[in-house]
PDB file of N, CA and C in Angstrom:
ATOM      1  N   UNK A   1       0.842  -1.157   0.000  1.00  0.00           N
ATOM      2  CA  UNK A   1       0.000   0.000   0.000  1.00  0.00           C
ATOM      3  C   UNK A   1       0.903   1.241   0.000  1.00  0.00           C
ATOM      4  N   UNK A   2       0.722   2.138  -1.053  1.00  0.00           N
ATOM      5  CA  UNK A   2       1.605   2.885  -0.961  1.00  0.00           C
ATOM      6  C   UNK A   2       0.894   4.308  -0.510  1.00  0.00           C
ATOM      7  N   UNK A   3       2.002   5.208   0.164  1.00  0.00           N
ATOM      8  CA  UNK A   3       1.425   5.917   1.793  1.00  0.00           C
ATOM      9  C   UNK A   3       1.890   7.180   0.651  1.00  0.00           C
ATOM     10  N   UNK A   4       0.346   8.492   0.509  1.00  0.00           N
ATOM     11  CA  UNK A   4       0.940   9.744  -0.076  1.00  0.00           C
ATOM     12  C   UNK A   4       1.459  10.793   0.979  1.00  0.00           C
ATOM     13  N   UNK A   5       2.539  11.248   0.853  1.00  0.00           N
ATOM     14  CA  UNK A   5       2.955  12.380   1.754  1.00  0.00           C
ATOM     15  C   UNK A   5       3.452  13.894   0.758  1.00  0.00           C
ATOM     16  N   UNK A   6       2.711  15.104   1.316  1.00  0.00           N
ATOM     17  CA  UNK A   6       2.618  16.210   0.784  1.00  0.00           C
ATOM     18  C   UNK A   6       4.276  16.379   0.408  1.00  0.00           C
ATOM     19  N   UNK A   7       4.470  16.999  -0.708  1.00  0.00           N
ATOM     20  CA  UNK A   7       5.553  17.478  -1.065  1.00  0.00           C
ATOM     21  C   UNK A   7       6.034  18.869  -1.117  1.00  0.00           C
ATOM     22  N   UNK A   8       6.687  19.967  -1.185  1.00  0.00           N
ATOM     23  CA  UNK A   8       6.346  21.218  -1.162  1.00  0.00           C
ATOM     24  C   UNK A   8       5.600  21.838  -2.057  1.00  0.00           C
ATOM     25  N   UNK A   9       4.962  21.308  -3.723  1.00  0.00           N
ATOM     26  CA  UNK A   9       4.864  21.920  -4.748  1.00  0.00           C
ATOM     27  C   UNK A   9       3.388  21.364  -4.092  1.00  0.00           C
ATOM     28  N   UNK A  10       3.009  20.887  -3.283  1.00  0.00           N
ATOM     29  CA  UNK A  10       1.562  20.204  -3.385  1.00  0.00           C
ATOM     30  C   UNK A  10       0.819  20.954  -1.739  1.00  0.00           C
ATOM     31  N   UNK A  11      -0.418  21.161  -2.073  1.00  0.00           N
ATOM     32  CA  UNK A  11      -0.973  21.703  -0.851  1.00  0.00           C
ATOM     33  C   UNK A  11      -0.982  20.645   0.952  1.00  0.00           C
ATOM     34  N   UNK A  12      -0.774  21.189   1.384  1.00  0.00           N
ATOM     35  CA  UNK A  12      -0.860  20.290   3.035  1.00  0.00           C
ATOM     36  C   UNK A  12      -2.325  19.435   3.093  1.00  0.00           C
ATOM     37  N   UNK A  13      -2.088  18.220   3.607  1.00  0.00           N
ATOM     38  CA  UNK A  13      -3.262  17.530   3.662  1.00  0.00           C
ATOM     39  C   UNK A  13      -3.931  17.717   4.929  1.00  0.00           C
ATOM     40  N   UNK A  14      -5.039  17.551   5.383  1.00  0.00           N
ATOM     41  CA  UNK A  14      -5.626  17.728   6.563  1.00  0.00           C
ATOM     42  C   UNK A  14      -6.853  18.844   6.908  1.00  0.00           C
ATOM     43  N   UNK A  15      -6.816  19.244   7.981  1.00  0.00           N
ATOM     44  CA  UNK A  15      -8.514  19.967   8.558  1.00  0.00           C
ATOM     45  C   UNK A  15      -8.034  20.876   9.195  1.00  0.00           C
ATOM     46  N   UNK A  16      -8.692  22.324   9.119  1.00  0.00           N
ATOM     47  CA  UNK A  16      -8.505  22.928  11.120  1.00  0.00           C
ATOM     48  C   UNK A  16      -9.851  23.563  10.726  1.00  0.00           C
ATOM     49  N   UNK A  17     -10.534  23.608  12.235  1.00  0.00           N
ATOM     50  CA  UNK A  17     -11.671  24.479  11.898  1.00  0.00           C
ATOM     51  C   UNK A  17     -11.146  25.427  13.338  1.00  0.00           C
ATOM     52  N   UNK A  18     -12.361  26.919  13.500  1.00  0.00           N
ATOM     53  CA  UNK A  18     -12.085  27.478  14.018  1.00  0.00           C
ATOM     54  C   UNK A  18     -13.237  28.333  14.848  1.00  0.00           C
ATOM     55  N   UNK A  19     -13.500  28.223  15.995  1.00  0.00           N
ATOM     56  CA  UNK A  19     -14.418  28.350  16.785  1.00  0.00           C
ATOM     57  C   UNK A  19     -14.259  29.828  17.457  1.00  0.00           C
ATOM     58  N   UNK A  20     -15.360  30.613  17.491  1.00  0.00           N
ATOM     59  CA  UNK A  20     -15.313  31.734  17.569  1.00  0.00           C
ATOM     60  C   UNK A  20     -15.773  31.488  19.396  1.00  0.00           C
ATOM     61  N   UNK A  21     -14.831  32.181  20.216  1.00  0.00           N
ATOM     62  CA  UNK A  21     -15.677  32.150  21.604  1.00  0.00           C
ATOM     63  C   UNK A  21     -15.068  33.445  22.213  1.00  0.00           C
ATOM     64  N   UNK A  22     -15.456  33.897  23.756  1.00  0.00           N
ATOM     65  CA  UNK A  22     -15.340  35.110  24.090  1.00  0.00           C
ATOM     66  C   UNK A  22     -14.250  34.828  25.258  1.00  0.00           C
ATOM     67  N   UNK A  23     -13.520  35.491  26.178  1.00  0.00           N
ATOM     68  CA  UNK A  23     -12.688  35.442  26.666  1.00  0.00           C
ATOM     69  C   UNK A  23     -13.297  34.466  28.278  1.00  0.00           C
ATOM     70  N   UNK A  24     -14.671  34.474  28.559  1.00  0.00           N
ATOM     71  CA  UNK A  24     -15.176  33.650  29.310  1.00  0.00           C
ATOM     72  C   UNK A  24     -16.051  32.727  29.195  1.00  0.00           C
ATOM     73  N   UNK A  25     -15.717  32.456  27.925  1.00  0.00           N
ATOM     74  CA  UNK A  25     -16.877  31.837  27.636  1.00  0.00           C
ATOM     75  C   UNK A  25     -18.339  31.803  27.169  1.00  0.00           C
ATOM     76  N   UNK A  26     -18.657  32.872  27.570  1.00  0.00           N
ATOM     77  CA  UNK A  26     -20.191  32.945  27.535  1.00  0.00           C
ATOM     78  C   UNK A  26     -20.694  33.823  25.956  1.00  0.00           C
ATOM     79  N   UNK A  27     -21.630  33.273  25.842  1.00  0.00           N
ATOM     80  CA  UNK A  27     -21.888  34.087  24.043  1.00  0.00           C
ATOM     81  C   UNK A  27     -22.030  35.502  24.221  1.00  0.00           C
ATOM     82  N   UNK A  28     -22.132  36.023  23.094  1.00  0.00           N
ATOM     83  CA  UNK A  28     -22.556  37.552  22.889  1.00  0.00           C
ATOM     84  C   UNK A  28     -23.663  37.987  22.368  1.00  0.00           C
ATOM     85  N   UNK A  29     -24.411  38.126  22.910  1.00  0.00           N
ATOM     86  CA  UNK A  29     -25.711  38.741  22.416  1.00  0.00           C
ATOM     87  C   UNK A  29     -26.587  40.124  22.412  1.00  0.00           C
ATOM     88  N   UNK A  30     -26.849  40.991  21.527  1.00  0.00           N
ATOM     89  CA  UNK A  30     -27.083  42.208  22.200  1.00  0.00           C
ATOM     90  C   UNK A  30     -27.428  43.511  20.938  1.00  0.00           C
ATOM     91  N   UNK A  31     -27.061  44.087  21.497  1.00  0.00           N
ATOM     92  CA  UNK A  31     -27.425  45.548  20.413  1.00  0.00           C
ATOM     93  C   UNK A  31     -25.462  45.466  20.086  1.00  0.00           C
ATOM     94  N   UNK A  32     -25.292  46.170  19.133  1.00  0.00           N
ATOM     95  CA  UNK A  32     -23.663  45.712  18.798  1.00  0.00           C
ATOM     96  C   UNK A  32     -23.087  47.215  18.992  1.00  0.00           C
ATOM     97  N   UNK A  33     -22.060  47.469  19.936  1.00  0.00           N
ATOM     98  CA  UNK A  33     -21.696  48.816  20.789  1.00  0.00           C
ATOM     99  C   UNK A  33     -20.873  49.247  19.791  1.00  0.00           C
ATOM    100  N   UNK A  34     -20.576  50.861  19.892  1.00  0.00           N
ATOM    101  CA  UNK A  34     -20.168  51.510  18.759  1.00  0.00           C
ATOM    102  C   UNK A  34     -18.829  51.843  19.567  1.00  0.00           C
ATOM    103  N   UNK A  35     -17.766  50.672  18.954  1.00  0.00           N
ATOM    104  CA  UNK A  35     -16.389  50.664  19.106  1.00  0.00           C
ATOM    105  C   UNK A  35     -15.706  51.771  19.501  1.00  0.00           C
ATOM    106  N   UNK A  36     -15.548  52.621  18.895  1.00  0.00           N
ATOM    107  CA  UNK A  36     -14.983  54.081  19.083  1.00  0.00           C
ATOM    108  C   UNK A  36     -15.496  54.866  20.458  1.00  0.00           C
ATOM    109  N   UNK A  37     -16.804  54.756  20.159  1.00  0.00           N
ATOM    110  CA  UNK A  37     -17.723  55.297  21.244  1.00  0.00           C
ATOM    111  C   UNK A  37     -17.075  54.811  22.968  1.00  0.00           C
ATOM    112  N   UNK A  38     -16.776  53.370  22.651  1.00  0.00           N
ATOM    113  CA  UNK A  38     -17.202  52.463  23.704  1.00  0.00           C
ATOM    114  C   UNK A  38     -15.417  53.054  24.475  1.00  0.00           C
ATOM    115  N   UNK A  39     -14.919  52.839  23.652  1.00  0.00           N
ATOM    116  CA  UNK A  39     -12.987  52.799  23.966  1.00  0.00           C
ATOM    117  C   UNK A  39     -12.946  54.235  24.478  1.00  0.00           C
ATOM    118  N   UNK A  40     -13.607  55.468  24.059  1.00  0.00           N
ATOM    119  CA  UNK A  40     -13.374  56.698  24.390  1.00  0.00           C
ATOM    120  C   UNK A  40     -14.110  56.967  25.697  1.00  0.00           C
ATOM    121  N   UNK A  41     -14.990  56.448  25.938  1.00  0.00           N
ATOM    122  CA  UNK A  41     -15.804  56.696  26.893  1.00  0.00           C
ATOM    123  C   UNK A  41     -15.730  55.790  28.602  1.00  0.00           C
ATOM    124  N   UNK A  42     -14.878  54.794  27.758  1.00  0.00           N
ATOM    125  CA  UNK A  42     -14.952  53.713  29.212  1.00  0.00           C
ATOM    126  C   UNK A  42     -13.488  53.515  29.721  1.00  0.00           C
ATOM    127  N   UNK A  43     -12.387  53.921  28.626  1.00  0.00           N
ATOM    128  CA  UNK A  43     -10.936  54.252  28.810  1.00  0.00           C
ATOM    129  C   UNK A  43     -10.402  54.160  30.100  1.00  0.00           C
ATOM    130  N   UNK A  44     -11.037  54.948  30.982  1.00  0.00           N
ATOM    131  CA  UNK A  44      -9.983  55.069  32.419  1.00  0.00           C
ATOM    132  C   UNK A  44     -10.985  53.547  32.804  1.00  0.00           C
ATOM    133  N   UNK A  45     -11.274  52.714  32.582  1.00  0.00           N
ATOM    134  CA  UNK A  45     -11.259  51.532  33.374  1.00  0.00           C
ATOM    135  C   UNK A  45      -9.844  50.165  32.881  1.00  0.00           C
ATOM    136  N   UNK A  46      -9.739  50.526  31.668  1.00  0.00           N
ATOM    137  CA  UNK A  46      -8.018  50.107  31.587  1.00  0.00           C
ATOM    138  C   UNK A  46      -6.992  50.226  32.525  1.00  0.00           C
ATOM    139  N   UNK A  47      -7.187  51.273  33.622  1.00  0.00           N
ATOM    140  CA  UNK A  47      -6.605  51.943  34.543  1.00  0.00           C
ATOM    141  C   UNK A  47      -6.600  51.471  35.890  1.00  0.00           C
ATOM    142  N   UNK A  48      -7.867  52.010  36.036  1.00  0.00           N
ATOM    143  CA  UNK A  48      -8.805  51.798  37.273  1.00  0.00           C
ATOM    144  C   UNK A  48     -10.139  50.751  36.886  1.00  0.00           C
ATOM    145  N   UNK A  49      -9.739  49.559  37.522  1.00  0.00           N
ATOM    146  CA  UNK A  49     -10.640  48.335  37.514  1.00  0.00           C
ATOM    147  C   UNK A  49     -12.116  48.705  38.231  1.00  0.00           C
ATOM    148  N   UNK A  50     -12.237  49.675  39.065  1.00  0.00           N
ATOM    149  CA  UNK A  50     -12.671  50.148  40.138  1.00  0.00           C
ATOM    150  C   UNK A  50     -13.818  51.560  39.802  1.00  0.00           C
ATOM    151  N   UNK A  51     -13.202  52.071  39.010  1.00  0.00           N
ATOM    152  CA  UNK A  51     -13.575  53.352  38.263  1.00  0.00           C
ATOM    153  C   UNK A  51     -15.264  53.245  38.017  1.00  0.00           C
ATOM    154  N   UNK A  52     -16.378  53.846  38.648  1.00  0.00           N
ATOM    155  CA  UNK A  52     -17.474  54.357  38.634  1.00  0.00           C
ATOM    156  C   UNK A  52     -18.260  54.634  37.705  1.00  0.00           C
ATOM    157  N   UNK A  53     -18.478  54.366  36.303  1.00  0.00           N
ATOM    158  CA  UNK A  53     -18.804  55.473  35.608  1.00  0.00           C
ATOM    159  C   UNK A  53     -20.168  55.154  35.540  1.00  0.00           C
ATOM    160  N   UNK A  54     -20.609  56.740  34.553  1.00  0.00           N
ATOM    161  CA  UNK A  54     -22.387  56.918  34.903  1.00  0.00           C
ATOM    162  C   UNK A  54     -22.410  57.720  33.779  1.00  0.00           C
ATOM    163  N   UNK A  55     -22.005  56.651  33.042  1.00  0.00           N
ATOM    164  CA  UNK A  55     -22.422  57.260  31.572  1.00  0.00           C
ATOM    165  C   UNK A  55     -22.870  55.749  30.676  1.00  0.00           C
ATOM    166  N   UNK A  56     -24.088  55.584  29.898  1.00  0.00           N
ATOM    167  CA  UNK A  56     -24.651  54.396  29.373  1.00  0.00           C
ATOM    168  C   UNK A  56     -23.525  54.151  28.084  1.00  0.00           C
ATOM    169  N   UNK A  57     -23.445  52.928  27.826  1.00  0.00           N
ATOM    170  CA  UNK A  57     -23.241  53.116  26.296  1.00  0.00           C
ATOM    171  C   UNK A  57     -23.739  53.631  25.392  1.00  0.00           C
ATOM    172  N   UNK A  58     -23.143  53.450  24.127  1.00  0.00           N
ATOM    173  CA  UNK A  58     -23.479  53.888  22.739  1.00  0.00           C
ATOM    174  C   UNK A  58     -23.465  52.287  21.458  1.00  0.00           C
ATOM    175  N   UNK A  59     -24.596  52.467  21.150  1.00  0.00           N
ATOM    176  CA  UNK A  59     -24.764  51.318  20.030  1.00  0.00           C
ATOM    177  C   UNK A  59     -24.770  51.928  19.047  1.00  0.00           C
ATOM    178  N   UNK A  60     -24.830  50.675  17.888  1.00  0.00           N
ATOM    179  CA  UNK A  60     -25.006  51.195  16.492  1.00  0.00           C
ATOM    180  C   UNK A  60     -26.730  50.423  16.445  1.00  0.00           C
ATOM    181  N   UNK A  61     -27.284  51.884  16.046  1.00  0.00           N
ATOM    182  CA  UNK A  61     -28.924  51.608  15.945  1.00  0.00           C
ATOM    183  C   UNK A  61     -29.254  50.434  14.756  1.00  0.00           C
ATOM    184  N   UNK A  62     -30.158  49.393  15.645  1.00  0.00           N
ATOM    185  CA  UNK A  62     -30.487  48.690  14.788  1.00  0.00           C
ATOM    186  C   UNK A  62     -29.975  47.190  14.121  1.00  0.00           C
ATOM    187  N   UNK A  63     -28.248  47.294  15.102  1.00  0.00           N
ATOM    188  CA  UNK A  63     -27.384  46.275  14.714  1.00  0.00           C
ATOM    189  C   UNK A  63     -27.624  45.412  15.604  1.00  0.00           C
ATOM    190  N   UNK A  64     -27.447  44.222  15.937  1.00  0.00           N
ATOM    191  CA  UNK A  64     -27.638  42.993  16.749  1.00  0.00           C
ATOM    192  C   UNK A  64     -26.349  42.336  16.666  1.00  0.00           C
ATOM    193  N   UNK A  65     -25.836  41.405  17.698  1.00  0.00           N
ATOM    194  CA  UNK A  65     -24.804  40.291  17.058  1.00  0.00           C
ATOM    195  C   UNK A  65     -25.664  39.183  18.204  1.00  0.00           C
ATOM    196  N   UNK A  66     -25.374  37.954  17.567  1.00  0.00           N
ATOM    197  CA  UNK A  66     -25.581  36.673  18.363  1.00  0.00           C
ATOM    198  C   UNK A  66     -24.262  35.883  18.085  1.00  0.00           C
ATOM    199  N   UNK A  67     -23.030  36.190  18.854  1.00  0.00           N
ATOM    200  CA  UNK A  67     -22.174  35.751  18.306  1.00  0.00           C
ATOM    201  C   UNK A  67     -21.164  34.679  19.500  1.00  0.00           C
ATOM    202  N   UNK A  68     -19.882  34.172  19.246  1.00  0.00           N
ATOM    203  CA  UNK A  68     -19.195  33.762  20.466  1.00  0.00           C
ATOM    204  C   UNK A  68     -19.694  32.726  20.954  1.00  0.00           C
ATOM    205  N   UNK A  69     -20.579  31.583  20.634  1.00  0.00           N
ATOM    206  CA  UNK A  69     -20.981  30.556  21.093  1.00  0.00           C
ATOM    207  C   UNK A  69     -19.921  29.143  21.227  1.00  0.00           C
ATOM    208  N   UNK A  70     -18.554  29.648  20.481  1.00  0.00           N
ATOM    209  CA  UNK A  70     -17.791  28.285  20.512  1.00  0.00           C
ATOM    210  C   UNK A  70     -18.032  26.889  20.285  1.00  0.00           C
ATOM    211  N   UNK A  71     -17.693  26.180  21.488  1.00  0.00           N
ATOM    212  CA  UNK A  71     -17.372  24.394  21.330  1.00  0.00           C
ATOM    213  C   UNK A  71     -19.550  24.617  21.693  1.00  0.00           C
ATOM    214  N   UNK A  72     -19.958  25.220  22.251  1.00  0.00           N
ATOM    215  CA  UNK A  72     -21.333  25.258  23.238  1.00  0.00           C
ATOM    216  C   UNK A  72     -22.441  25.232  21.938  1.00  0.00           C
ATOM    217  N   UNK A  73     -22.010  25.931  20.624  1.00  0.00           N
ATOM    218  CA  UNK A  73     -22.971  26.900  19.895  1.00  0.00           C
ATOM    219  C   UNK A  73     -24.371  25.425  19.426  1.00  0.00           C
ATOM    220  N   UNK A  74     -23.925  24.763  19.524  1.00  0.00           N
ATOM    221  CA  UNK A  74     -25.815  23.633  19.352  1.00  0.00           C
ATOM    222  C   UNK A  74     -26.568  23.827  20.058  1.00  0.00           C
ATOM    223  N   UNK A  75     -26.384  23.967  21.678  1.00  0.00           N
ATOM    224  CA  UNK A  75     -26.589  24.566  22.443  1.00  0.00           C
ATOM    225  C   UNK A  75     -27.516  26.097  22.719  1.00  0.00           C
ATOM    226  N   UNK A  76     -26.393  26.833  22.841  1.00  0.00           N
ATOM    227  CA  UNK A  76     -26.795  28.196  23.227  1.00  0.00           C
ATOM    228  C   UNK A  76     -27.215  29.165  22.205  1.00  0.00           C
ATOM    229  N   UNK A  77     -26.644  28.611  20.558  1.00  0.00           N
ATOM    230  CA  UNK A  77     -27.222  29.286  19.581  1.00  0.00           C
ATOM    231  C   UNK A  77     -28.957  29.656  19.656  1.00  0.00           C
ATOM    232  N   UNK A  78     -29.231  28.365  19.390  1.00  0.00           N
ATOM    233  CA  UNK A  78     -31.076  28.790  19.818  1.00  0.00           C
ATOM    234  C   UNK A  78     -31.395  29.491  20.648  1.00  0.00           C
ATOM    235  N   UNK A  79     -31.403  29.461  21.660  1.00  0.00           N
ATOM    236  CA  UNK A  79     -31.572  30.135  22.515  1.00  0.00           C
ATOM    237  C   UNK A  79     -31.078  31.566  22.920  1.00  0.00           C
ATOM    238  N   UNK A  80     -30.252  32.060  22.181  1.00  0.00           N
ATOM    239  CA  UNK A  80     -29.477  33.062  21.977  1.00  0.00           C
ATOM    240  C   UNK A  80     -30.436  33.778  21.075  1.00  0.00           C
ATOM    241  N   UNK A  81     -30.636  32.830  19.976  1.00  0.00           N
ATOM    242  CA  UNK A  81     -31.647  33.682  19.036  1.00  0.00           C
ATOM    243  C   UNK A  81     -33.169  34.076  19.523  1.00  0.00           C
ATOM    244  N   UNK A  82     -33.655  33.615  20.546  1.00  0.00           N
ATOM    245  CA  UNK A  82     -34.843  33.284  21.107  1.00  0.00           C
ATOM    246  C   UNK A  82     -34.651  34.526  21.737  1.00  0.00           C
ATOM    247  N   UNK A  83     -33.683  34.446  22.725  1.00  0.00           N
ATOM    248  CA  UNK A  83     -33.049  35.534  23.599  1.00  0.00           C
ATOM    249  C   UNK A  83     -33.602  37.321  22.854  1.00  0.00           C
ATOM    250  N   UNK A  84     -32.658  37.135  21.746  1.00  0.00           N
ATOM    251  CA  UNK A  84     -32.516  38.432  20.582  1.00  0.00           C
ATOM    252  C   UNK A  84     -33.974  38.414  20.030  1.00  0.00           C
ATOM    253  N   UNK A  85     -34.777  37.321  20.174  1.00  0.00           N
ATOM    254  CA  UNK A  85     -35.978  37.882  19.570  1.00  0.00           C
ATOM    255  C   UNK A  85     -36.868  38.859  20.444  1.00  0.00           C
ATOM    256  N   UNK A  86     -36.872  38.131  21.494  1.00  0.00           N
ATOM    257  CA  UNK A  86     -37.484  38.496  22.670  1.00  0.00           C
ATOM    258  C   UNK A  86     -36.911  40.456  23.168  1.00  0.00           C
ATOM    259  N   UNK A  87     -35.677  40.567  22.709  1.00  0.00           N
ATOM    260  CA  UNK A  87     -35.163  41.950  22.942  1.00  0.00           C
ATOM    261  C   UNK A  87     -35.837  43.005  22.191  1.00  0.00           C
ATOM    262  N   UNK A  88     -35.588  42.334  20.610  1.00  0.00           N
ATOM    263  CA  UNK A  88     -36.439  43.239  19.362  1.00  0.00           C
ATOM    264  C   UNK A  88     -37.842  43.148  19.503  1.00  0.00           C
ATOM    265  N   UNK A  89     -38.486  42.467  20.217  1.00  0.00           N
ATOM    266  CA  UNK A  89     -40.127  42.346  20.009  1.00  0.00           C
ATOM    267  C   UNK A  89     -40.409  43.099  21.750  1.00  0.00           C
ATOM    268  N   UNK A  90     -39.561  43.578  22.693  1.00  0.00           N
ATOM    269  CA  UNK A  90     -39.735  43.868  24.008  1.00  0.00           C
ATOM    270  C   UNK A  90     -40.567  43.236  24.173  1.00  0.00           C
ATOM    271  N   UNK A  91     -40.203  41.409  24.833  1.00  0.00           N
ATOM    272  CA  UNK A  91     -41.144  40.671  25.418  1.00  0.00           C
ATOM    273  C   UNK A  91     -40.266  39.880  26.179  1.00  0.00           C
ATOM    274  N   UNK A  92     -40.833  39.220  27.621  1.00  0.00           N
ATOM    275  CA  UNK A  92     -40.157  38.726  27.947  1.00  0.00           C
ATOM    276  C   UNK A  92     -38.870  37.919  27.836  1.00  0.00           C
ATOM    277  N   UNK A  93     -38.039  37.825  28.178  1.00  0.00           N
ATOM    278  CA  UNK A  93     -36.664  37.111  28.353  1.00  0.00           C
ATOM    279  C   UNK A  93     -36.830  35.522  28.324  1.00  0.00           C
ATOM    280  N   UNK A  94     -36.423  34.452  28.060  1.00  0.00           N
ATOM    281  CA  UNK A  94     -36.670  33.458  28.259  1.00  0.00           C
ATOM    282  C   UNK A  94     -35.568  32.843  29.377  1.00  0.00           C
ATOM    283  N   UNK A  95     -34.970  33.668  30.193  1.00  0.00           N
ATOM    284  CA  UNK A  95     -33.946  33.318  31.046  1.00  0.00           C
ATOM    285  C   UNK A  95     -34.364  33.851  32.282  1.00  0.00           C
ATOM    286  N   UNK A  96     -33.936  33.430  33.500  1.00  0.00           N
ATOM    287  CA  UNK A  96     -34.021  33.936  34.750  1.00  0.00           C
ATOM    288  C   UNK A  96     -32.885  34.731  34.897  1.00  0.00           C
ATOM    289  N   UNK A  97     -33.115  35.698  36.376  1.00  0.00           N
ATOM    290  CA  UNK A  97     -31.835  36.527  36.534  1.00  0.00           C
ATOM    291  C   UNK A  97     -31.039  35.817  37.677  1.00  0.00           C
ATOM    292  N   UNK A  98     -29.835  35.860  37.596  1.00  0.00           N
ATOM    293  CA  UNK A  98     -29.285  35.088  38.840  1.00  0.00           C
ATOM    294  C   UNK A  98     -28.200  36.413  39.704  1.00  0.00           C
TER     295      UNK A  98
END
């Protein structure tokens, strides 16, 4: 049986896939915050972990993400979307608060 092994003129054999997740894990779901906005305004907590502020965010009107679900997303996808429906239609949450 003769065994093929990639040569340099020939592409690499094999797979990678690549899973989108958030630094704790947990998905992202929400109105999608206006980057610039967010970095200028919340800045001194880079600083100060501690830092107070009393100013709301800033979104981009109208944008959503349901994103960051990782190794979990069979899971929490649905429900994520259920989640986001429930935001755009202002109707109940399908989650408890803990």
């Amino acid at each position: 049986m003769a065994e093929h092994f990639a040569t340099q003129t020939e592409s690499p054999l094999g797979r990678v896939s690549h899973r989108c997740a958030s630094a704790d894990y947990l998905p992202i779901i929400g109105a999608a915050p206006d980057y610039n906005a967010f970095i200028s305004d919340f800045d001194r907590l880079r600083k100060d972990s501690k830092w107070q502020f009393d100013c709301q965010a800033k979104y981009h009107p109208g944008l959503y993400v349901n994103l960051a679900h990782g190794s979990k997303g069979l899971i929490t996808a649905p429900l994520g979307g259920e989640l986001l429906a429930d935001i755009l239609n202002m109707t109940p949450i399908p989650l408890e608060k803990i």
